[in-house]
Protein backbone atom coordinates (compact mmCIF):
# COMPACT_ATOMS: atom_id res chain seq x y z
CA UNK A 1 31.38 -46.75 -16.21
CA UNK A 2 31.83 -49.32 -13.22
CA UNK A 3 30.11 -49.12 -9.74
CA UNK A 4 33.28 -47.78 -8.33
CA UNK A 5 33.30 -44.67 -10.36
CA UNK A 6 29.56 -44.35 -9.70
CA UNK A 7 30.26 -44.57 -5.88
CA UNK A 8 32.84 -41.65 -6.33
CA UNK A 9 30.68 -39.72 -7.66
CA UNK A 10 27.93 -40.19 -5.73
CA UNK A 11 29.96 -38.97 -2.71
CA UNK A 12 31.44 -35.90 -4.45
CA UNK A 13 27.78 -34.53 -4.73
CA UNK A 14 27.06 -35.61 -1.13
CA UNK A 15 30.10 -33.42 0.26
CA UNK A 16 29.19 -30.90 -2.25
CA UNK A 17 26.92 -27.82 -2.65
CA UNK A 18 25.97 -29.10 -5.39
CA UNK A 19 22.37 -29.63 -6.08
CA UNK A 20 22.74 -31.13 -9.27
CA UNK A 21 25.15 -33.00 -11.50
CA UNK A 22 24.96 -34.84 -14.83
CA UNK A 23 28.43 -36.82 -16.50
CA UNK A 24 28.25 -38.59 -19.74
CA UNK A 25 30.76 -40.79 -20.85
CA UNK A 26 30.86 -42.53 -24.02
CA UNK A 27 26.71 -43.40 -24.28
CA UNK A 28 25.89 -43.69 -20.77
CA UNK A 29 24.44 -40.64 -19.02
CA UNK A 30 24.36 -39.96 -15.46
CA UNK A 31 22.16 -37.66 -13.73
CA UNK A 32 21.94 -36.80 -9.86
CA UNK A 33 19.73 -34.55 -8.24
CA UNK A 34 19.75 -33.72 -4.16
CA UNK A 35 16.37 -32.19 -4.57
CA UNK A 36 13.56 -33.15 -2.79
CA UNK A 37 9.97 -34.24 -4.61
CA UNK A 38 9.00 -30.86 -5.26
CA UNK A 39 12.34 -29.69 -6.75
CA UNK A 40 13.72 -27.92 -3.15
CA UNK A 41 17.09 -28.39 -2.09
CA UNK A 42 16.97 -31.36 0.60
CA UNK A 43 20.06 -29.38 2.61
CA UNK A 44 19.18 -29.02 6.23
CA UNK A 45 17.14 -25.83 7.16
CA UNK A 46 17.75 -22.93 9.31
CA UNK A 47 15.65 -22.89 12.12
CA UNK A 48 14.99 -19.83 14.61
CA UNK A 49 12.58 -20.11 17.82
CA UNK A 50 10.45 -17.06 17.81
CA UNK A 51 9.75 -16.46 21.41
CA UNK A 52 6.68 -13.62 20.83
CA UNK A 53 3.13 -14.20 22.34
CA UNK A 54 1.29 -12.90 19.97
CA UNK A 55 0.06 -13.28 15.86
CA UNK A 56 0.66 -9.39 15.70
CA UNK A 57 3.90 -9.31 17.49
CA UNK A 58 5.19 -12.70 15.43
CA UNK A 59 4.31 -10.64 12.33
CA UNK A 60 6.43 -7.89 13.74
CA UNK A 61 9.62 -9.86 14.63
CA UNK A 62 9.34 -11.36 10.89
CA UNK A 63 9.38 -7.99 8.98
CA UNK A 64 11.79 -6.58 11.28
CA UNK A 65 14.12 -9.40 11.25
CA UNK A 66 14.69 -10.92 8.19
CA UNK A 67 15.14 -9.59 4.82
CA UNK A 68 12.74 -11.66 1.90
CA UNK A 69 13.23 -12.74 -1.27
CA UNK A 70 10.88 -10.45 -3.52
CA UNK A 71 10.69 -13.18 -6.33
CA UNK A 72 11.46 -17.16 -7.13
CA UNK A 73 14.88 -17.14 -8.70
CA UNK A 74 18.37 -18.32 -8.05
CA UNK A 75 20.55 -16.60 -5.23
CA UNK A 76 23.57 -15.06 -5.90
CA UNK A 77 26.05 -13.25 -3.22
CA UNK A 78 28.24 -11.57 -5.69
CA UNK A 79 28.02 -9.62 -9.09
CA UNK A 80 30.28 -12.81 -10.75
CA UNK A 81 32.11 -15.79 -9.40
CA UNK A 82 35.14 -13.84 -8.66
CA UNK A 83 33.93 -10.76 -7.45
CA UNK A 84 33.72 -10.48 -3.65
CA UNK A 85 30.17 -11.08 -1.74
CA UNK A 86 27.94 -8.05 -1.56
CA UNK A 87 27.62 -8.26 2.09
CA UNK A 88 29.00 -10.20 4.83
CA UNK A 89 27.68 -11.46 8.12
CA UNK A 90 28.22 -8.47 10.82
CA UNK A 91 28.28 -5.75 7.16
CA UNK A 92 25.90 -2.69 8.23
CA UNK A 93 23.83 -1.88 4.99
CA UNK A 94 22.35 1.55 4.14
CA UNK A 95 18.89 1.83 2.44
CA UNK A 96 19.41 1.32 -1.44
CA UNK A 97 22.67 -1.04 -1.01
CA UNK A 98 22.37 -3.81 -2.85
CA UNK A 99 22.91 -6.77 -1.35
CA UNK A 100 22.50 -9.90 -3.87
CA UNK A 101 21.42 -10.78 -7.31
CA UNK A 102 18.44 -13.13 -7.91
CA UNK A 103 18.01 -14.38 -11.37
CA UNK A 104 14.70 -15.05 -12.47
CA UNK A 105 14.23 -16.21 -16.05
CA UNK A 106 17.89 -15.09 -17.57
CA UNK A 107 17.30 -11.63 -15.97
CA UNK A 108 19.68 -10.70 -13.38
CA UNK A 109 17.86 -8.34 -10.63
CA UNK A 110 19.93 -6.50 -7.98
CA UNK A 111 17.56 -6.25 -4.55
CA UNK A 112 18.24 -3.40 -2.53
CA UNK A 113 18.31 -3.19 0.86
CA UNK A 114 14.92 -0.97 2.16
CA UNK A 115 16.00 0.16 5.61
CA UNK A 116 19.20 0.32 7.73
CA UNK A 117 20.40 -2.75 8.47
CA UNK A 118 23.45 -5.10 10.28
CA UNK A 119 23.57 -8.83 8.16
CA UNK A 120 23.69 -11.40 10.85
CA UNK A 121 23.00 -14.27 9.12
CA UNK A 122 23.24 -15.13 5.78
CA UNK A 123 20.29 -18.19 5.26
CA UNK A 124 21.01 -19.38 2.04
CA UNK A 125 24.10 -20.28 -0.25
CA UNK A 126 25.31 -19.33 -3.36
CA UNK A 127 23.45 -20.40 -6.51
CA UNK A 128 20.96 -21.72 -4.37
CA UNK A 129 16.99 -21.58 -5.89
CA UNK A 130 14.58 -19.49 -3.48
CA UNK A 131 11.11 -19.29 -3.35
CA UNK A 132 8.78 -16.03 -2.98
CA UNK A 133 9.39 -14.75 0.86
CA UNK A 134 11.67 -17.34 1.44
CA UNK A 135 14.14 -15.18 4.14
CA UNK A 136 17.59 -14.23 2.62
CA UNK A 137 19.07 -12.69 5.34
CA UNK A 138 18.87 -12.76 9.18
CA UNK A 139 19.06 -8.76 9.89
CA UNK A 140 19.07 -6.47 12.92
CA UNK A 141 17.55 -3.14 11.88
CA UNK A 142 19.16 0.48 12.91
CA UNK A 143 17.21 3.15 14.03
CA UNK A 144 18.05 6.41 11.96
């Protein structure tokens, strides 16, 4: 494989959403990663200013605006690749709708959402790896 096709390559990942990427060809293996030291994806982050005052009120704002991730697993927006997304940004959600798939160790688990909701941001991508409490979704809550 010459530095050309290496090059190529290299940028396809770059431009990609891609976190990962292995070719072999003939007996020369290539693996790329975009993941930072402690295997997190190095795409930039979504940052929000909190303007509250307070530790109480911060805690307040968080719970109320942002929907978790219950476990570490991989994201996914849709039931399979061709399906259509689960929710979109401006979808209102009712309690119990479910509103992605994470996969943690080969098991597929629907999370539901737990209170009356509009989606107005969606914070991370499809396929992407998530942490525990690592914020999904950017939400503005209904009252009932």
């Amino acid at each position: 494989m010459d530095l050309k096709k290496i090059k190529q390559l290299v940028d396809i990942i770059e431009n990609s959403s891609m976190l990962e990427f292995s070719v072999k060809e003939g007996d020369m293996k290539i693996h790329m990663s975009r993941r930072g030291d402690q295997g997190t994806a190095t795409a930039p982050m979504v940052v929000t200013p909190n303007l509250a005052t307070s530790a109480e009120e911060v805690s307040e704002v968080d719970e109320e605006d942002y929907i978790n991730s219950p476990i570490v697993g991989t994201f996914y927006s849709a039931q399979t690749p061709e399906s259509k997304a689960f929710v979109a940004v401006g979808d209102i959600i009712k309690t119990g709708d479910t509103i992605c798939i994470l996969e943690a160790m080969k098991l597929m688990n629907e999370i539901d959402a737990e209170f009356d909701c509009e989606i107005e941001a969606i914070l991370v991508s499809n396929e992407q790896k998530v942490e525990y409490g690592q914020p999904l979704f950017r939400v503005k809550r209904l009252e009932v």
